[in-house]
C-alpha atoms as a PDB file:
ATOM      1  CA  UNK A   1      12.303 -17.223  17.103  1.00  0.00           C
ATOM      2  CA  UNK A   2      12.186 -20.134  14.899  1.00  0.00           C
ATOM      3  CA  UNK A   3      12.814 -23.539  16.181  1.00  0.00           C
ATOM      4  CA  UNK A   4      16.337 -24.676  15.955  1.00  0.00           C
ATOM      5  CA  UNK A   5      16.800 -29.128  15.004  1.00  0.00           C
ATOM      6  CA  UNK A   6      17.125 -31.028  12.322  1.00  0.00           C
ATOM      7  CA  UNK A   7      15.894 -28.618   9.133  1.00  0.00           C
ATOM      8  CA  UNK A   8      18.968 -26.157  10.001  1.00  0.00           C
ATOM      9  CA  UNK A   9      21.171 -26.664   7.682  1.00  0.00           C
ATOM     10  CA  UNK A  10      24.801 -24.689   6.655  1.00  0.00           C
ATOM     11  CA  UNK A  11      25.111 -21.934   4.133  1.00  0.00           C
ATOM     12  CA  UNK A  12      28.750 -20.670   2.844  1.00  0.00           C
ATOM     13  CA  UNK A  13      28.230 -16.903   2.009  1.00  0.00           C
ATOM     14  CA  UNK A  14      31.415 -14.823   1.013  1.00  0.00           C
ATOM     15  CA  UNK A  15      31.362 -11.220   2.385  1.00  0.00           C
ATOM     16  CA  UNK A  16      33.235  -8.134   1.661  1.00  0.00           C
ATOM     17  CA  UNK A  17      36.355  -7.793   4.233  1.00  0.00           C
ATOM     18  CA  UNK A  18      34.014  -4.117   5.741  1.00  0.00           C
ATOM     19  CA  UNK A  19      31.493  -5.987   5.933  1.00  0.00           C
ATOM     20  CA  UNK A  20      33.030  -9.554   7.504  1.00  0.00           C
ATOM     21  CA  UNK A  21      34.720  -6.943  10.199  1.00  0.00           C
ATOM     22  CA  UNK A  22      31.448  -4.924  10.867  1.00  0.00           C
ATOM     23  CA  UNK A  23      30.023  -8.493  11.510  1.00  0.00           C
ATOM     24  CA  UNK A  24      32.942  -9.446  13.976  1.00  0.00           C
ATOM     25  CA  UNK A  25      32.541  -6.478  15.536  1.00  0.00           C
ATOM     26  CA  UNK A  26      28.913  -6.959  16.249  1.00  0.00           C
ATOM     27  CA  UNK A  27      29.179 -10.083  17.633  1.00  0.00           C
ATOM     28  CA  UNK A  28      32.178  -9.031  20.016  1.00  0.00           C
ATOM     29  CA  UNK A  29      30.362  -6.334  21.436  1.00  0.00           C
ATOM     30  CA  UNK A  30      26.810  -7.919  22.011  1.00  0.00           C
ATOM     31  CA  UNK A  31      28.495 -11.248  23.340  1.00  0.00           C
ATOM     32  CA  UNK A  32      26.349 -13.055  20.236  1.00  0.00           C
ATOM     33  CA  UNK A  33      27.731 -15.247  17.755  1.00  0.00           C
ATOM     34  CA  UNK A  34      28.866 -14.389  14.233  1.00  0.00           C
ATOM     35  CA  UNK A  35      25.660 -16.991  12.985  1.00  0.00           C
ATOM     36  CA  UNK A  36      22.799 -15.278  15.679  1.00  0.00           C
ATOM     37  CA  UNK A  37      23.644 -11.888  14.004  1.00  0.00           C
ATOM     38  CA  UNK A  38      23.428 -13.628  10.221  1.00  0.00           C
ATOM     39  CA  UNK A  39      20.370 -15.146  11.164  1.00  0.00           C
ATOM     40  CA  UNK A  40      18.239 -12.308  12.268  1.00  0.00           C
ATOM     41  CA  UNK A  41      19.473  -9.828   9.637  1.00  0.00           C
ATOM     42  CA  UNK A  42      18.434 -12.737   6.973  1.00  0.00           C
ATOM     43  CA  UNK A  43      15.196 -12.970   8.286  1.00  0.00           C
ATOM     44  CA  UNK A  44      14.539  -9.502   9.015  1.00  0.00           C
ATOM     45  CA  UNK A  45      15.610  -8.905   5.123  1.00  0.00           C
ATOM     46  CA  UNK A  46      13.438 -11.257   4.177  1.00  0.00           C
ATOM     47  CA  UNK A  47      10.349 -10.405   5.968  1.00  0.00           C
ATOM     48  CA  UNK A  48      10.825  -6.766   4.380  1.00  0.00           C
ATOM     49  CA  UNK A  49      11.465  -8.220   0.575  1.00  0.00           C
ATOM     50  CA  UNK A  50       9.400 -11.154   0.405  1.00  0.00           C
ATOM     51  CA  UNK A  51       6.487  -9.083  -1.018  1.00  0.00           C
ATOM     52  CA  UNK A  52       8.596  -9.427  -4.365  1.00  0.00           C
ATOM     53  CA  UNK A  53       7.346 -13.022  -4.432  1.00  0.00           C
ATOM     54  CA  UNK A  54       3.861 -12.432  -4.787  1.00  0.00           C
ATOM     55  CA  UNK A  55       4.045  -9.774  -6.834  1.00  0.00           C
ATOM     56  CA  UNK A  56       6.153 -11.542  -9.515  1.00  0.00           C
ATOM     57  CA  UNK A  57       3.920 -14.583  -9.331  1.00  0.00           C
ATOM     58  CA  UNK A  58       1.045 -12.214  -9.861  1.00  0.00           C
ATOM     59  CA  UNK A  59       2.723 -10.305 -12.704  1.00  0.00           C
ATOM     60  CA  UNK A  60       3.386 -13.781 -14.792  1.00  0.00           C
ATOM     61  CA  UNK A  61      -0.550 -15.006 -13.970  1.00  0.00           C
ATOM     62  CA  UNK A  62      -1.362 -11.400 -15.481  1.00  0.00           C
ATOM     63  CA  UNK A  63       0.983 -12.388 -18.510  1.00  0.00           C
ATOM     64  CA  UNK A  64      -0.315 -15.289 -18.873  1.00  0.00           C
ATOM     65  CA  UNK A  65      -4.032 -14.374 -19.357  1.00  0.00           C
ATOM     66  CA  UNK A  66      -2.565 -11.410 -21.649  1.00  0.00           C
ATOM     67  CA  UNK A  67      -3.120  -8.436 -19.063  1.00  0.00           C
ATOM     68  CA  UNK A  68      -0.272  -5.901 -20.361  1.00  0.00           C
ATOM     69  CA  UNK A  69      -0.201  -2.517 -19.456  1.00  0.00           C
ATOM     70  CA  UNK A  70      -0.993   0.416 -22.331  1.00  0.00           C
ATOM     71  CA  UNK A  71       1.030   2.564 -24.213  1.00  0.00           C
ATOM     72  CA  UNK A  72      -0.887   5.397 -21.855  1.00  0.00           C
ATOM     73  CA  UNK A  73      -0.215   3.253 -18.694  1.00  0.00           C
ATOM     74  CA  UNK A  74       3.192   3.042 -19.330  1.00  0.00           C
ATOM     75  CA  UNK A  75       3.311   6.872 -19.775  1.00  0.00           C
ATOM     76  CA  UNK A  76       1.777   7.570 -16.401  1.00  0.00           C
ATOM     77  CA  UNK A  77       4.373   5.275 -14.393  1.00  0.00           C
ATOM     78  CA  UNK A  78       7.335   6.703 -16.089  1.00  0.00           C
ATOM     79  CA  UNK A  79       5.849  10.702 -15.772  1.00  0.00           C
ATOM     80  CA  UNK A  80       5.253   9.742 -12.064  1.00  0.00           C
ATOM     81  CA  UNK A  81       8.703   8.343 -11.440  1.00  0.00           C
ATOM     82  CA  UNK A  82      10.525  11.148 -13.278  1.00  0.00           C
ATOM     83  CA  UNK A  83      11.605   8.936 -16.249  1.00  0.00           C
END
């Protein structure tokens, strides 16, 4: 668990009514507040997505030195992904 002090700081985040009362109900039954729950399922998300970063920052360096894919590349991604 990450250390709690003085780097915390708030974040406002609007949620869908289903999803606010999912939350409240969550936290009623586990006896853990409304901000635990956020917490973990923020950094859980992020832990699972946060290859995006890397990849993007690899896919402008590859722009950058001019690396594009081919006309026959291109072909082969969309054939394998049914496009």
């Amino acid at each position: 668990m990450a250390e709690t002090g003085l780097l915390e700081r708030p974040l406002n985040v609007r949620l869908p009514n289903e999803l606010a009362s999912q939350l409240d109900a969550l936290s009623q039954s586990t006896g853990r507040t409304k901000s635990f729950i956020t917490n973990e399922a923020l950094r859980n998300y992020l832990d699972v997505q946060s290859w995006q970063i890397a990849d993007i920052h690899e896919a402008i360096a590859e722009a950058d030195r001019g690396e594009f894919a081919s006309e026959k590349d291109v072909k082969i991604f969309f054939k394998k992904y049914g496009c």
